[in-house]
N, C-alpha and C. Protein backbone atom coordinates (compact mmCIF):
# COMPACT_ATOMS: atom_id res chain seq x y z
N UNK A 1 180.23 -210.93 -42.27
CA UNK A 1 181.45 -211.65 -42.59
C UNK A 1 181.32 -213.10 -42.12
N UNK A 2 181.76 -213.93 -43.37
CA UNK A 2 182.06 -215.74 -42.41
C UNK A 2 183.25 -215.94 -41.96
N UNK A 3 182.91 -216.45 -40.75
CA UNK A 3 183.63 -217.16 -39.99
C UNK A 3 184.16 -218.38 -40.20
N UNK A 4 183.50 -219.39 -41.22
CA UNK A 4 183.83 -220.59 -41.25
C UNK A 4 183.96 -220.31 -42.94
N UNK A 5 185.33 -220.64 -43.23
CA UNK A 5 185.75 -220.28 -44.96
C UNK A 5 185.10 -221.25 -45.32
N UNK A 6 184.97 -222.29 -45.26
CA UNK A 6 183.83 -223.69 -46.01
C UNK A 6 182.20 -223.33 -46.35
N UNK A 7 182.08 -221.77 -46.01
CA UNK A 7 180.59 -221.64 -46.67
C UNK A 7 180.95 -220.60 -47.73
N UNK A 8 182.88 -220.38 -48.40
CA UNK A 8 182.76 -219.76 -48.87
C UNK A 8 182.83 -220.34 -50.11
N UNK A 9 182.13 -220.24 -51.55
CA UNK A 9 182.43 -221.14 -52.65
C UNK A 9 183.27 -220.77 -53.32
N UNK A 10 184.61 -219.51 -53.08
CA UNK A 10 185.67 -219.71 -53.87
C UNK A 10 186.67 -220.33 -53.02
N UNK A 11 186.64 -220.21 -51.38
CA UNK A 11 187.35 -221.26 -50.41
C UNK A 11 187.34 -222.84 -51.36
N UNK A 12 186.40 -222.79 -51.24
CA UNK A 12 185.96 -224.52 -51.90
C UNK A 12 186.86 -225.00 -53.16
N UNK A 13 186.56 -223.62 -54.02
CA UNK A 13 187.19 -223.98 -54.92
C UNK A 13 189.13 -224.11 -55.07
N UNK A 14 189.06 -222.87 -54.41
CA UNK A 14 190.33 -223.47 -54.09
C UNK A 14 190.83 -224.82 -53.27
N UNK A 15 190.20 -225.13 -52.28
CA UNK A 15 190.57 -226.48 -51.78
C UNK A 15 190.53 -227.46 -52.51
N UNK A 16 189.35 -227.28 -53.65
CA UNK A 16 189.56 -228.86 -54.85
C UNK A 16 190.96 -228.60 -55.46
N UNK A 17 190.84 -227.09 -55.52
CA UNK A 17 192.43 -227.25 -56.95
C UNK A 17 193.43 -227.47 -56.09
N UNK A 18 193.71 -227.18 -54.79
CA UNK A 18 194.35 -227.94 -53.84
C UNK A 18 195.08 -229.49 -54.29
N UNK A 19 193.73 -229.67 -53.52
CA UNK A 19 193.72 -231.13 -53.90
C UNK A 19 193.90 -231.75 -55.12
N UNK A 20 193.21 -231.16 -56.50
CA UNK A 20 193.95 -231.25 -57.79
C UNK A 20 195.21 -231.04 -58.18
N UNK A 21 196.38 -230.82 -57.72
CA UNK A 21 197.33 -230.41 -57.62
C UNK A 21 198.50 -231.61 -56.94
N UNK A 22 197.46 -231.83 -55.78
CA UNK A 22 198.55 -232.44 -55.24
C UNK A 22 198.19 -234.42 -55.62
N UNK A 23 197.10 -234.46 -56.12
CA UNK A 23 196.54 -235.89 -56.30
C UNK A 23 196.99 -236.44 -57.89
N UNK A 24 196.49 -235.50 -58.62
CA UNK A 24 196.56 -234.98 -60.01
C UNK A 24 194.89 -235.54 -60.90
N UNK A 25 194.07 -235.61 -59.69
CA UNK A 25 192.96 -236.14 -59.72
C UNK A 25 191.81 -235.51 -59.00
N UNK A 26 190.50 -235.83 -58.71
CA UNK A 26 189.16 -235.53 -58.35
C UNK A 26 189.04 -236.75 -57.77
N UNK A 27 187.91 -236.83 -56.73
CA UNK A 27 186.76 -237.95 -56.76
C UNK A 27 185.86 -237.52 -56.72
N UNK A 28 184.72 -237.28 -57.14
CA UNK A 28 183.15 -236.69 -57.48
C UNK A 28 182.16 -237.73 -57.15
N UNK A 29 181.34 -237.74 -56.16
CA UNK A 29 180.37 -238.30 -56.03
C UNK A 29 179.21 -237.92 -56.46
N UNK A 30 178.21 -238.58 -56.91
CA UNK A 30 176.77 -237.90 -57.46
C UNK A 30 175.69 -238.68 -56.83
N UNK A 31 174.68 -238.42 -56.91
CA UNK A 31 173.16 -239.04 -56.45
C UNK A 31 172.80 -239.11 -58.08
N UNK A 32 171.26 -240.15 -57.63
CA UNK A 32 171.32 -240.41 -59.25
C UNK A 32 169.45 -240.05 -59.71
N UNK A 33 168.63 -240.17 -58.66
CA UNK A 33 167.59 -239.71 -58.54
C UNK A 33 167.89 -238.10 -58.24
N UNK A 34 167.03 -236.91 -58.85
CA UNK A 34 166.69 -235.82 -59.01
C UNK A 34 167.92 -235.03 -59.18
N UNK A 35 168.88 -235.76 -59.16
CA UNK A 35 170.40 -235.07 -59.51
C UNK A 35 171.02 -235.28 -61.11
N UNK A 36 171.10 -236.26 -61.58
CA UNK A 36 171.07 -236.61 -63.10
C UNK A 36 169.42 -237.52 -63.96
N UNK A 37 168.72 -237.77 -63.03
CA UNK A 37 167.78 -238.45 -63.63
C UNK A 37 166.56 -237.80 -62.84
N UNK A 38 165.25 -237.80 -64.09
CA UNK A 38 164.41 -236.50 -63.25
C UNK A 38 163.34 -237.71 -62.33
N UNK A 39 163.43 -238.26 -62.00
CA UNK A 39 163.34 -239.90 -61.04
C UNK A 39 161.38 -239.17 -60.41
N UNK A 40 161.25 -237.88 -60.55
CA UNK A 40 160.09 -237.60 -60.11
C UNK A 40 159.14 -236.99 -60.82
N UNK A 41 159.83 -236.98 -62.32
CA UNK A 41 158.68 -237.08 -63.40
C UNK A 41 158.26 -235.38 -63.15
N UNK A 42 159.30 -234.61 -63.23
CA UNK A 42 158.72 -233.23 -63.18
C UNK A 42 159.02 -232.75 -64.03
N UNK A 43 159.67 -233.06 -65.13
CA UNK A 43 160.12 -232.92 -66.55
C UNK A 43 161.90 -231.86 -66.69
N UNK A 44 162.21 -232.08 -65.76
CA UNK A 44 163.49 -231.64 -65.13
C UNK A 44 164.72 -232.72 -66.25
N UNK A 45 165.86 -231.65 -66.61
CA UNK A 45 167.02 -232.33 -67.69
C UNK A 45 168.07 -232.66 -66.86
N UNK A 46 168.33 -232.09 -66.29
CA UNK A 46 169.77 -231.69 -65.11
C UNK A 46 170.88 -231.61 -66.49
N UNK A 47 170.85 -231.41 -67.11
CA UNK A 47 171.80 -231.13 -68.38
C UNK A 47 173.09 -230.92 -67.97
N UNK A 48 172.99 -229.87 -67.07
CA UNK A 48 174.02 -229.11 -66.60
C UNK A 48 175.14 -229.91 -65.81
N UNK A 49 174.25 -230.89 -64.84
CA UNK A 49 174.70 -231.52 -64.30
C UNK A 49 175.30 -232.84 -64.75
N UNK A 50 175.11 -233.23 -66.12
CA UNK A 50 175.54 -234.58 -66.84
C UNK A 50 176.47 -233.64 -67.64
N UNK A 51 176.83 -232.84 -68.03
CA UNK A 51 177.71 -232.27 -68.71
C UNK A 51 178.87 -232.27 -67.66
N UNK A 52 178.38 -231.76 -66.48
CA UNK A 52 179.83 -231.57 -65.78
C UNK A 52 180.32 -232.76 -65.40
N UNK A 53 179.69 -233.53 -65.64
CA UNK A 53 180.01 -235.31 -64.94
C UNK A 53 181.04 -235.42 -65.90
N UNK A 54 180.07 -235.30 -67.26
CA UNK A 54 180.90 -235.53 -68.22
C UNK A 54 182.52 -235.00 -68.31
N UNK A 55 182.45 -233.67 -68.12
CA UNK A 55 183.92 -232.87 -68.31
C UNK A 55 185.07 -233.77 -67.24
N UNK A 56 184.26 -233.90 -66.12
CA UNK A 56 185.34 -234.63 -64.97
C UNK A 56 185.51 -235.80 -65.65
N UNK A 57 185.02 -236.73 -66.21
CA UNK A 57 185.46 -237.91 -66.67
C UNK A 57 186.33 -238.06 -67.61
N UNK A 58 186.57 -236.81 -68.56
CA UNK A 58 187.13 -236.46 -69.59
C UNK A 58 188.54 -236.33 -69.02
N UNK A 59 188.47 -235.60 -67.87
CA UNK A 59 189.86 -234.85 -67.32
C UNK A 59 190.44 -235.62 -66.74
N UNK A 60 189.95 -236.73 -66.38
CA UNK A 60 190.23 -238.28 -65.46
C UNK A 60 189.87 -238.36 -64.08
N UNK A 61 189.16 -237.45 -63.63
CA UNK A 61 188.31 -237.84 -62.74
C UNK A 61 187.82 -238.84 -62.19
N UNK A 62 187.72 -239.71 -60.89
CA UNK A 62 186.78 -240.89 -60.60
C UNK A 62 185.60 -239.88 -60.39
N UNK A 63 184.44 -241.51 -60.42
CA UNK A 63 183.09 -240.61 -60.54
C UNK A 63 182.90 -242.23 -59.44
N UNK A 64 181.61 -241.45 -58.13
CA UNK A 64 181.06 -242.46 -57.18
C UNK A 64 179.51 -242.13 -57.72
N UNK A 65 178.69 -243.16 -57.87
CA UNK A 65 177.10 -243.13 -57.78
C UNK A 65 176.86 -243.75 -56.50
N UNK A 66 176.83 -242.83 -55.59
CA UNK A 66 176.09 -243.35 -54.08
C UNK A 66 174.30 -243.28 -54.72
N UNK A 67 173.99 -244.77 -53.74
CA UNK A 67 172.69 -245.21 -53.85
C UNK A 67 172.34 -245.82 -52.43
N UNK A 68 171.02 -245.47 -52.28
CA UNK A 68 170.23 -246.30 -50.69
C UNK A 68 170.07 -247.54 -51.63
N UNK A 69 169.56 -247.69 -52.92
CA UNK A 69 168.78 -249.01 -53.07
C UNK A 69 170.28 -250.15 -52.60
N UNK A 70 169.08 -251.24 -52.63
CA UNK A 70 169.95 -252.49 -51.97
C UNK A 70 169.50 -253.62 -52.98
N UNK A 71 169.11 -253.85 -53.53
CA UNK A 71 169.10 -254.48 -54.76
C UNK A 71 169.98 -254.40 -56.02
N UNK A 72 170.60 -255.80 -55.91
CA UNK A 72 171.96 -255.46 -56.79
C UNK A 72 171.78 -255.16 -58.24
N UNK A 73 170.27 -255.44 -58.95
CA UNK A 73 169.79 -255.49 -60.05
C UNK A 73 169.62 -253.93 -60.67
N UNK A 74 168.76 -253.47 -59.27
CA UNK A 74 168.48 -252.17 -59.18
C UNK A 74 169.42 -250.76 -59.10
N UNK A 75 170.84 -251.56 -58.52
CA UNK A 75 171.83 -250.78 -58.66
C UNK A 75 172.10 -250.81 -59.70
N UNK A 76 172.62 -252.03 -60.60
CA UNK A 76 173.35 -251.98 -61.99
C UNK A 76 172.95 -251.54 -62.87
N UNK A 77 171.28 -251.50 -62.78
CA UNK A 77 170.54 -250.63 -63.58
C UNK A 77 170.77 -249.32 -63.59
N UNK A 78 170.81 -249.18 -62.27
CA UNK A 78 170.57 -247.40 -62.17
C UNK A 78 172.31 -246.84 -62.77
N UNK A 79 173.12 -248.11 -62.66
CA UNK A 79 174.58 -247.46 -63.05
C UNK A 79 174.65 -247.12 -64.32
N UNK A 80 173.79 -248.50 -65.13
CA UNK A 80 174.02 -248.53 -66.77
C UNK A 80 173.44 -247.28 -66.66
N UNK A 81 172.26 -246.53 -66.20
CA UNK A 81 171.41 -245.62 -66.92
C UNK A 81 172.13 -244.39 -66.71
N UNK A 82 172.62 -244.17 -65.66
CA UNK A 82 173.47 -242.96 -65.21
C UNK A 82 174.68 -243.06 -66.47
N UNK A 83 175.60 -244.35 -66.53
CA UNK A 83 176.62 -243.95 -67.83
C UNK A 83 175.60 -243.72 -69.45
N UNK A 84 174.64 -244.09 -69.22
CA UNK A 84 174.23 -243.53 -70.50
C UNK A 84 173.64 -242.00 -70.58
N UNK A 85 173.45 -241.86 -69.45
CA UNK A 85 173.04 -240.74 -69.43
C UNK A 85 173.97 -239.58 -69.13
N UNK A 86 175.02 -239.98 -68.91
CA UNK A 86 176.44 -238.86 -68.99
C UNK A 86 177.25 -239.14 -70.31
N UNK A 87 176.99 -240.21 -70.73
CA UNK A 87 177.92 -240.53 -71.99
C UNK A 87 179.32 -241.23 -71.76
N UNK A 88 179.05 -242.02 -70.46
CA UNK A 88 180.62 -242.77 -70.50
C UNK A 88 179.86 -244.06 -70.66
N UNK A 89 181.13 -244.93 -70.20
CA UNK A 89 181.35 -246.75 -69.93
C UNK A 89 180.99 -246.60 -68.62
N UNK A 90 179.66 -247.88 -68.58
CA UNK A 90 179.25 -247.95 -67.06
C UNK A 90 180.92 -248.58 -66.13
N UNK A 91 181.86 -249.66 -66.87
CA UNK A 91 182.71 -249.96 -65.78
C UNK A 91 183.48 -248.40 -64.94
N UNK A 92 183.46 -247.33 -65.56
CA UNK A 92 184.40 -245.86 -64.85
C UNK A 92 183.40 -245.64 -63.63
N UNK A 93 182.37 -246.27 -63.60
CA UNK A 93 181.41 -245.51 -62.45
C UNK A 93 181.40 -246.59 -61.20
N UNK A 94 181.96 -246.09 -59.71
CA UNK A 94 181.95 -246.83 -58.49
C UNK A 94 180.33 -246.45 -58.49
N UNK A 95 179.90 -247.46 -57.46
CA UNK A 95 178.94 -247.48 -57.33
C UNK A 95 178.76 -247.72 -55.43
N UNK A 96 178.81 -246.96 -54.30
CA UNK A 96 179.11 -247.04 -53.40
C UNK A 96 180.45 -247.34 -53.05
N UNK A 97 181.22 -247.42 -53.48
CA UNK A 97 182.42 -247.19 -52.75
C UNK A 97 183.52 -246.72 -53.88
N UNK A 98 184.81 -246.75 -53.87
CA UNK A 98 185.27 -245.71 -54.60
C UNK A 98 186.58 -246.36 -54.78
N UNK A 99 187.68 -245.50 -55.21
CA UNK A 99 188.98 -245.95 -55.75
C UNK A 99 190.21 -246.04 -54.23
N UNK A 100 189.70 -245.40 -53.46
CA UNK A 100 190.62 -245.23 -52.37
C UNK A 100 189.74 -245.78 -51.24
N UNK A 101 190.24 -246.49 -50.28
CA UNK A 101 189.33 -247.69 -49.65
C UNK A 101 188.03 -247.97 -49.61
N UNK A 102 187.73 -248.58 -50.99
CA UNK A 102 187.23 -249.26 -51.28
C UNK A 102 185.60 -249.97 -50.99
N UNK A 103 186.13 -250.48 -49.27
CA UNK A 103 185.47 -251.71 -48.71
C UNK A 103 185.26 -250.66 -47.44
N UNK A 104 185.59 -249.37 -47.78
CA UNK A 104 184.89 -248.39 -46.37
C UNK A 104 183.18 -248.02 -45.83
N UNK A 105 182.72 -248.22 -45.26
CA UNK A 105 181.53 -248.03 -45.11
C UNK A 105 181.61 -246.72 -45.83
N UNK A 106 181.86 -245.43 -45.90
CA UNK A 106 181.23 -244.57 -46.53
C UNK A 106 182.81 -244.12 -47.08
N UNK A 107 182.35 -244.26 -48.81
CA UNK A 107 183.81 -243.87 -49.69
C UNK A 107 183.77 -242.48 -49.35
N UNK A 108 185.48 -242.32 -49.68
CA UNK A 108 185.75 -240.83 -49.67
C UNK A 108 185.80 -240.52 -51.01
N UNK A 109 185.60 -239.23 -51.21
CA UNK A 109 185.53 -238.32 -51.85
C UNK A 109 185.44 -236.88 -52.14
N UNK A 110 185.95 -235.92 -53.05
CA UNK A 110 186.18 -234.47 -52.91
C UNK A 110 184.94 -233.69 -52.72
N UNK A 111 183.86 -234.07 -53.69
CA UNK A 111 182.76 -232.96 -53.82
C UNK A 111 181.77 -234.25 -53.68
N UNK A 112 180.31 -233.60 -53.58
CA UNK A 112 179.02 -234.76 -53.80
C UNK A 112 178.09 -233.83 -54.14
N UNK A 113 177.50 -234.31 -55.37
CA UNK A 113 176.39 -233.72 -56.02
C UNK A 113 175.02 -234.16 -55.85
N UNK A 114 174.65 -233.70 -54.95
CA UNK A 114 172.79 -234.31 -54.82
C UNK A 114 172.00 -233.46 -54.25
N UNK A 115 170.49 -233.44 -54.64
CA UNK A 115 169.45 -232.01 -54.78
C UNK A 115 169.40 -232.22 -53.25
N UNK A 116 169.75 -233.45 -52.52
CA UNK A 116 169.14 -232.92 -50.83
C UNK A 116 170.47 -231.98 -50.44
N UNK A 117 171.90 -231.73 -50.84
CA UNK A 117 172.66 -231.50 -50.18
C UNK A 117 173.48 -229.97 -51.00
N UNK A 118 173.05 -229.40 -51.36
CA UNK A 118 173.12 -228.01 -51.80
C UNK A 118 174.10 -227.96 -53.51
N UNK A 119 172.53 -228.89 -54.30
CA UNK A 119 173.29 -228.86 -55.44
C UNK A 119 173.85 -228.03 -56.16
N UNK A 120 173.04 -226.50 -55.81
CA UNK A 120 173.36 -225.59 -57.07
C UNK A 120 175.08 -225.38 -56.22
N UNK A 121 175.54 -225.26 -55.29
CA UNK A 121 176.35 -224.90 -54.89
C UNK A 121 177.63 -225.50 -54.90
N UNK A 122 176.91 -226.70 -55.28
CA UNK A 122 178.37 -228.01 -55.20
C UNK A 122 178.82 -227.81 -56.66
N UNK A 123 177.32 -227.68 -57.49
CA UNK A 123 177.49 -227.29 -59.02
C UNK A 123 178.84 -226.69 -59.50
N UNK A 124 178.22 -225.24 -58.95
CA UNK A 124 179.23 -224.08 -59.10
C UNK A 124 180.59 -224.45 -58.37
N UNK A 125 180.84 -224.90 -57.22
CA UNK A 125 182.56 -225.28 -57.08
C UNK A 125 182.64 -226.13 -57.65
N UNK A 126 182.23 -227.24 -58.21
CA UNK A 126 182.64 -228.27 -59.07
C UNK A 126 183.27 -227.41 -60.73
N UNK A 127 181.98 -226.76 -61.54
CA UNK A 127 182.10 -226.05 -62.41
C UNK A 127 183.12 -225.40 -62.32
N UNK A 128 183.71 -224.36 -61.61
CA UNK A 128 184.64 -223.68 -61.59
C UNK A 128 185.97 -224.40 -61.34
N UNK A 129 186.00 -225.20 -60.80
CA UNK A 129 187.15 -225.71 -60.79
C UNK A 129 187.42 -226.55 -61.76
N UNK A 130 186.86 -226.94 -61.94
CA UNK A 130 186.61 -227.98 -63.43
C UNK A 130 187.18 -226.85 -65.23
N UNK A 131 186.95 -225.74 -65.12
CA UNK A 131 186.91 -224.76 -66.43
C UNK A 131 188.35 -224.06 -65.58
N UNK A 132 188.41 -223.94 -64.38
CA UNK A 132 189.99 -223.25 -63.83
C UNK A 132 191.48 -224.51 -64.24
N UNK A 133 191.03 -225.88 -63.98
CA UNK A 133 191.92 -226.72 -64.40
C UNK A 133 192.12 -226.96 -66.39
N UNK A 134 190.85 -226.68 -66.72
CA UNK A 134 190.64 -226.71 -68.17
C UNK A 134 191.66 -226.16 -68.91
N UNK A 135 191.49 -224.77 -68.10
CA UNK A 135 192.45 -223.28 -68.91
C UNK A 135 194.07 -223.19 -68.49
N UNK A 136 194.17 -224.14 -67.41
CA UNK A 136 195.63 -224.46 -66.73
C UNK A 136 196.03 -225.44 -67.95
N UNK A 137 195.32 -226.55 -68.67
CA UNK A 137 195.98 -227.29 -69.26
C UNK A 137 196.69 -228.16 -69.06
């Protein structure tokens, strides 16, 4: 049995719809190397994972692209390529910091999608909550 409900992924999910509920919104953060872009040439789609970007953006979701690079060129690049590669307008995508303060060293946000930090898992509470708000309407 767990002890700590946060390793449970329908806990999770309920805490986003929580929070969906009471915000009437998401904030979704993503990584952009090996999480939407296969950045290591292993012939990897993440399909799955630009689809669900996609659905949150649809539903009105903010979307954060946290990045280490420090090159502002290198960021804007990597932003254009990420909105093309989910299918939005690069302006919907923060790019280190986010809709709610802003100018914080590290934006907040609900979920974060990246292969170092337990993607398949963030996947699935993202997914589910994402197709549970769908069917709410």
């Amino acid at each position: 049995m767990l002890t700590d409900p946060y390793f449970s992924t329908d806990r999770n999910v309920d805490r986003l719809l929580e929070q969906y509920k009471l915000h009437g919104k998401l904030i979704v953060a993503f990584d952009f190397d090996d999480t939407i872009y296969d950045y290591h040439k292993k012939g990897y789609g993440y399909d799955k994972v630009r689809m669900l970007l996609l659905q949150c953006h649809n539903i009105g979701f903010s979307l954060i692209m946290l990045s280490t690079k420090e090159d502002d060129g290198e960021l804007q690049a990597n932003k254009e390529e990420a909105a093309c590669i989910i299918g939005i307008p690069p302006k919907v995508i923060w790019v280190n910091e986010g809709p709610i303060m802003p100018k914080a060293k590290k934006p907040f946000f609900n979920i974060y999608l990246d292969d170092k930090a337990g993607l398949g898992q963030a996947y699935d509470i993202l997914n589910q909550t994402v197709q549970l708000i769908r069917r709410q309407g």
